[in-house]
PDB file of N, CA and C in Angstrom:
ATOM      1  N   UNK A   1      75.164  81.477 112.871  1.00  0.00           N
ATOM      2  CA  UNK A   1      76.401  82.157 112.544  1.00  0.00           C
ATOM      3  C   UNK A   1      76.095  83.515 111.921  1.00  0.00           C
ATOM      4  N   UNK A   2      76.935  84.752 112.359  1.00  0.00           N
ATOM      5  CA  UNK A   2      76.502  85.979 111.603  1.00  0.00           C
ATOM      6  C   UNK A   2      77.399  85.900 110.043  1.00  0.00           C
ATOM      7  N   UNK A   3      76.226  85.947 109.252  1.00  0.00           N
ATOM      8  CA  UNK A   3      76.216  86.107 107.871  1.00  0.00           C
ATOM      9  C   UNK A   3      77.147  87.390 107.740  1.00  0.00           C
ATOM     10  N   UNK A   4      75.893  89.091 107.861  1.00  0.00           N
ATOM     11  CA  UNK A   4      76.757  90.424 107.770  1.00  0.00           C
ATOM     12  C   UNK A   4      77.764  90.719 108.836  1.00  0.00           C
ATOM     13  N   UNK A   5      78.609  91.563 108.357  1.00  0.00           N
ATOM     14  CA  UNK A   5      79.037  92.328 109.331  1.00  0.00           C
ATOM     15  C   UNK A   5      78.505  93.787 109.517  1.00  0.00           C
ATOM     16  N   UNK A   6      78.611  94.426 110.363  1.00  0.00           N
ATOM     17  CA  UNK A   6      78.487  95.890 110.039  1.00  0.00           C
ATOM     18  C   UNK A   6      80.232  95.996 109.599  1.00  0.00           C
ATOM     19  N   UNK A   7      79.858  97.232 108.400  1.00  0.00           N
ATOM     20  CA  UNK A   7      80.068  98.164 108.026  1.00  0.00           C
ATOM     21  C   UNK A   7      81.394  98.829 109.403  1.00  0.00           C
ATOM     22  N   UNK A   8      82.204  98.798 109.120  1.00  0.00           N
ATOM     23  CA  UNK A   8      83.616  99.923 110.719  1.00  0.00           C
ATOM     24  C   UNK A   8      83.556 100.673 109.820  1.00  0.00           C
ATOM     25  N   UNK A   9      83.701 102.151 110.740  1.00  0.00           N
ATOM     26  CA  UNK A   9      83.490 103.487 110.062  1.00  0.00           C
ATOM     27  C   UNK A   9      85.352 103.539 109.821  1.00  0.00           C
ATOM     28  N   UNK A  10      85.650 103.670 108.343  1.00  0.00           N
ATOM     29  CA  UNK A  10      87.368 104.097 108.406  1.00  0.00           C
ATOM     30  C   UNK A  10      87.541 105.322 109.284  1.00  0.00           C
ATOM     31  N   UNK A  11      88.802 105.214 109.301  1.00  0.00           N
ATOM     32  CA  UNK A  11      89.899 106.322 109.966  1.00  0.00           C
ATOM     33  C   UNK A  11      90.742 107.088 108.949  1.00  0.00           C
ATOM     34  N   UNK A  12      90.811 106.314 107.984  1.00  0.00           N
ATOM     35  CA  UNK A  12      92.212 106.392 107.230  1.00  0.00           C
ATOM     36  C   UNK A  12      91.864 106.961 105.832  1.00  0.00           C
ATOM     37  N   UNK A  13      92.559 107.323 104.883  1.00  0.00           N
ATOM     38  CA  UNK A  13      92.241 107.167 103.428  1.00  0.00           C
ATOM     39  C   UNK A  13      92.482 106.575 102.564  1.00  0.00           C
ATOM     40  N   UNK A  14      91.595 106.650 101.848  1.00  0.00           N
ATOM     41  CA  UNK A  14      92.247 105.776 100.557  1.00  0.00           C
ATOM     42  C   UNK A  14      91.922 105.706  99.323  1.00  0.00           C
ATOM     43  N   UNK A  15      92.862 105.208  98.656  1.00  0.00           N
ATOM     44  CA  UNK A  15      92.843 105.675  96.920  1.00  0.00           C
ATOM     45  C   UNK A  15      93.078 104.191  96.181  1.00  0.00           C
ATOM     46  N   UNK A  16      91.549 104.405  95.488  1.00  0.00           N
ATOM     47  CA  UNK A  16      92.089 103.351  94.262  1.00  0.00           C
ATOM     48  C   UNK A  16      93.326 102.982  93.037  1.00  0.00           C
ATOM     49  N   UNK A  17      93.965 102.086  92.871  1.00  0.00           N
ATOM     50  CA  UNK A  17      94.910 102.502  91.742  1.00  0.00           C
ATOM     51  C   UNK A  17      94.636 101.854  90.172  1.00  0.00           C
ATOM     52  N   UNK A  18      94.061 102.462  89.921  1.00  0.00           N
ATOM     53  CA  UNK A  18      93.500 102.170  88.472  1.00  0.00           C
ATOM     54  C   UNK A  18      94.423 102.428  86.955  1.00  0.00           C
ATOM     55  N   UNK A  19      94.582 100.900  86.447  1.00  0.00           N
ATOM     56  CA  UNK A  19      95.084 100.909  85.099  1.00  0.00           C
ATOM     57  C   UNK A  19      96.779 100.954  85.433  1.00  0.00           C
ATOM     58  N   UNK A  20      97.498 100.723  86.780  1.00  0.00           N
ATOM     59  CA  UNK A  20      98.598 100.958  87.084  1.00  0.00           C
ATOM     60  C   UNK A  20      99.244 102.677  87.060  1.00  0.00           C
ATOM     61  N   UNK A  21      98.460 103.324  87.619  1.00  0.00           N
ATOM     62  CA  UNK A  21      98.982 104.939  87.082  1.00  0.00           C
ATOM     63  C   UNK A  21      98.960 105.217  88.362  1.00  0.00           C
ATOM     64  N   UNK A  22     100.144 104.737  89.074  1.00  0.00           N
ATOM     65  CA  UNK A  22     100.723 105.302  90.534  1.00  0.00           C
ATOM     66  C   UNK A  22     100.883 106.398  91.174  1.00  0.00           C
ATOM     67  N   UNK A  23     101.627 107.449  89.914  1.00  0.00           N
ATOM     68  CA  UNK A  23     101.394 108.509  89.925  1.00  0.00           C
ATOM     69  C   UNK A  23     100.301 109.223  89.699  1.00  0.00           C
ATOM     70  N   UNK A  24      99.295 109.214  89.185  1.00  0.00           N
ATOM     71  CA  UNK A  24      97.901 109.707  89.377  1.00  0.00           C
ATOM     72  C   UNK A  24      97.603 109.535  91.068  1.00  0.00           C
ATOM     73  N   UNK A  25      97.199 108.568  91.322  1.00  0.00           N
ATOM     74  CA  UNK A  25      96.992 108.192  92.297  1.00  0.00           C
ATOM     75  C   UNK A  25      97.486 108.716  93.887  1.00  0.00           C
ATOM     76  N   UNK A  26      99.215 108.810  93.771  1.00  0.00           N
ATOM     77  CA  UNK A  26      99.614 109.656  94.932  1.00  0.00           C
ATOM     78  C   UNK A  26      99.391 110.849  94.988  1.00  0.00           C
ATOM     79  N   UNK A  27      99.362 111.527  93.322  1.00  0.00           N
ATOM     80  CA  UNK A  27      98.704 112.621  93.450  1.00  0.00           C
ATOM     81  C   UNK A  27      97.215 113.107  94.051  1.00  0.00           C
ATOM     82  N   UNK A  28      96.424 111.767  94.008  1.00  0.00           N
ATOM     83  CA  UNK A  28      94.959 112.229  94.556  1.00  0.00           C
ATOM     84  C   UNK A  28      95.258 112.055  95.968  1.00  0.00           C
ATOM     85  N   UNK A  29      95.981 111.056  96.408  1.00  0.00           N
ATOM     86  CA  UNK A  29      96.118 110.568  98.042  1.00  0.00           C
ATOM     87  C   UNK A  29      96.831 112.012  98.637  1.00  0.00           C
ATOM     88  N   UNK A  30      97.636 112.766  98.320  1.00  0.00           N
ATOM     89  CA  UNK A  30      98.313 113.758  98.432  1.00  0.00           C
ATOM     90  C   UNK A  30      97.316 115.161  98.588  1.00  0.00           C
ATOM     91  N   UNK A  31      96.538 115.383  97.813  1.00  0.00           N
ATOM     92  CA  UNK A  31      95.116 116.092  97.838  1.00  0.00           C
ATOM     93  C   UNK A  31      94.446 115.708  98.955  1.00  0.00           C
ATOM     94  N   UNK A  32      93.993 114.574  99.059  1.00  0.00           N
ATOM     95  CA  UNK A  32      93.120 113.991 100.141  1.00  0.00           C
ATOM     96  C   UNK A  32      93.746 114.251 101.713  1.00  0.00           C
ATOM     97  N   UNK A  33      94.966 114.172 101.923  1.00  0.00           N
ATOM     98  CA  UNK A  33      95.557 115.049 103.353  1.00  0.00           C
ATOM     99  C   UNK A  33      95.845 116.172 103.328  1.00  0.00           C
ATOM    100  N   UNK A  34      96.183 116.900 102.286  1.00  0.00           N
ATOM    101  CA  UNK A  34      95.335 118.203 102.521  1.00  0.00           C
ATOM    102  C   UNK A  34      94.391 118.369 102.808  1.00  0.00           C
ATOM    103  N   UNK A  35      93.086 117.860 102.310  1.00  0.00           N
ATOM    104  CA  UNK A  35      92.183 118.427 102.263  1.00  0.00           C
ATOM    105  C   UNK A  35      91.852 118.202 104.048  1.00  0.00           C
ATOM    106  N   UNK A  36      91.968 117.193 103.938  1.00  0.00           N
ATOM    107  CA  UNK A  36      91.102 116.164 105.367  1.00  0.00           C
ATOM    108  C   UNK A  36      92.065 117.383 106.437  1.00  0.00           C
ATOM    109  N   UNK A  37      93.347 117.097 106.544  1.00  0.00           N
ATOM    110  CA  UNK A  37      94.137 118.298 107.578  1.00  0.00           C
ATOM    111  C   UNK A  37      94.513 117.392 108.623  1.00  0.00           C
ATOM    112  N   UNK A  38      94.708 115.735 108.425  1.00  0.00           N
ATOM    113  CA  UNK A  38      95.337 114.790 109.281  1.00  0.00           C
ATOM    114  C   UNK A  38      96.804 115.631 109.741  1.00  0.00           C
ATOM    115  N   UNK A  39      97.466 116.009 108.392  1.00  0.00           N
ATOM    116  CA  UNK A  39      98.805 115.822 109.266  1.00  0.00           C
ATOM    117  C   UNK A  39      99.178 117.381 109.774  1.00  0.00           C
ATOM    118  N   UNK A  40      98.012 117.837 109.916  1.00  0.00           N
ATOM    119  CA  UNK A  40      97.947 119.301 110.781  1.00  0.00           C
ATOM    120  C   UNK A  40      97.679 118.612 112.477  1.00  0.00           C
ATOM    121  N   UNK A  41      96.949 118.039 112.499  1.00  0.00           N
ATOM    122  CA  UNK A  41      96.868 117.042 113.678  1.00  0.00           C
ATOM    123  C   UNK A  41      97.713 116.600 114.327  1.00  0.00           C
ATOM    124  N   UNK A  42      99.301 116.328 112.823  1.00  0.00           N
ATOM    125  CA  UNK A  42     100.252 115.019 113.523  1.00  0.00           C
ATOM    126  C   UNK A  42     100.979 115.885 114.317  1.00  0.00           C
ATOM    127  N   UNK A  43     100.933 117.449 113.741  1.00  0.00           N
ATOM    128  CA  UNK A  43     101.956 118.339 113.908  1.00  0.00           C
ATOM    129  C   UNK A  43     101.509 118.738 115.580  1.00  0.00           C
ATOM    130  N   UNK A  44     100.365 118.678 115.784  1.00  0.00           N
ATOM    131  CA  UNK A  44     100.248 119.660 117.438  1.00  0.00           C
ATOM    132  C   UNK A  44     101.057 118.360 118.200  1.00  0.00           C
TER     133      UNK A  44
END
Protein backbone atom coordinates (compact mmCIF):
# COMPACT_ATOMS: atom_id res chain seq x y z
CA UNK A 1 0.00 0.00 0.00
CA UNK A 2 1.46 3.58 -0.75
CA UNK A 3 2.36 5.02 2.59
CA UNK A 4 3.46 8.86 0.87
CA UNK A 5 1.82 10.75 -1.37
CA UNK A 6 3.51 13.22 -3.50
CA UNK A 7 3.22 16.52 -2.64
CA UNK A 8 0.18 18.35 -5.85
CA UNK A 9 1.70 21.52 -6.75
CA UNK A 10 -1.36 24.21 -5.54
CA UNK A 11 -3.12 26.47 -7.91
CA UNK A 12 -4.78 28.51 -5.48
CA UNK A 13 -3.92 30.64 -2.35
CA UNK A 14 -3.98 30.60 0.84
CA UNK A 15 -3.98 32.16 4.18
CA UNK A 16 -3.72 30.96 7.57
CA UNK A 17 -6.21 32.35 10.19
CA UNK A 18 -4.52 32.78 13.31
CA UNK A 19 -5.90 33.67 16.89
CA UNK A 20 -9.42 34.35 15.03
CA UNK A 21 -8.31 37.81 13.36
CA UNK A 22 -10.33 37.47 10.06
CA UNK A 23 -9.67 40.64 9.26
CA UNK A 24 -5.94 40.45 9.29
CA UNK A 25 -6.13 37.70 7.28
CA UNK A 26 -8.41 38.94 4.25
CA UNK A 27 -6.26 41.62 4.36
CA UNK A 28 -3.15 39.37 3.56
CA UNK A 29 -5.37 37.10 1.08
CA UNK A 30 -6.28 40.47 -0.63
CA UNK A 31 -2.40 41.37 -1.04
CA UNK A 32 -1.70 37.93 -2.23
CA UNK A 33 -4.06 38.54 -5.61
CA UNK A 34 -2.57 41.39 -6.18
CA UNK A 35 0.44 40.42 -6.01
CA UNK A 36 0.11 36.91 -7.87
CA UNK A 37 -2.24 39.04 -10.80
CA UNK A 38 -4.90 35.94 -10.89
CA UNK A 39 -7.70 38.19 -11.34
CA UNK A 40 -5.88 40.15 -14.16
CA UNK A 41 -6.17 36.72 -15.84
CA UNK A 42 -9.99 36.45 -14.88
CA UNK A 43 -10.40 39.74 -16.64
CA UNK A 44 -8.91 38.79 -20.38
Amino acid sequence: MGRYKKKREQKGLRVDVRGNNVEWALKKLKRMVKDSGQILELKK
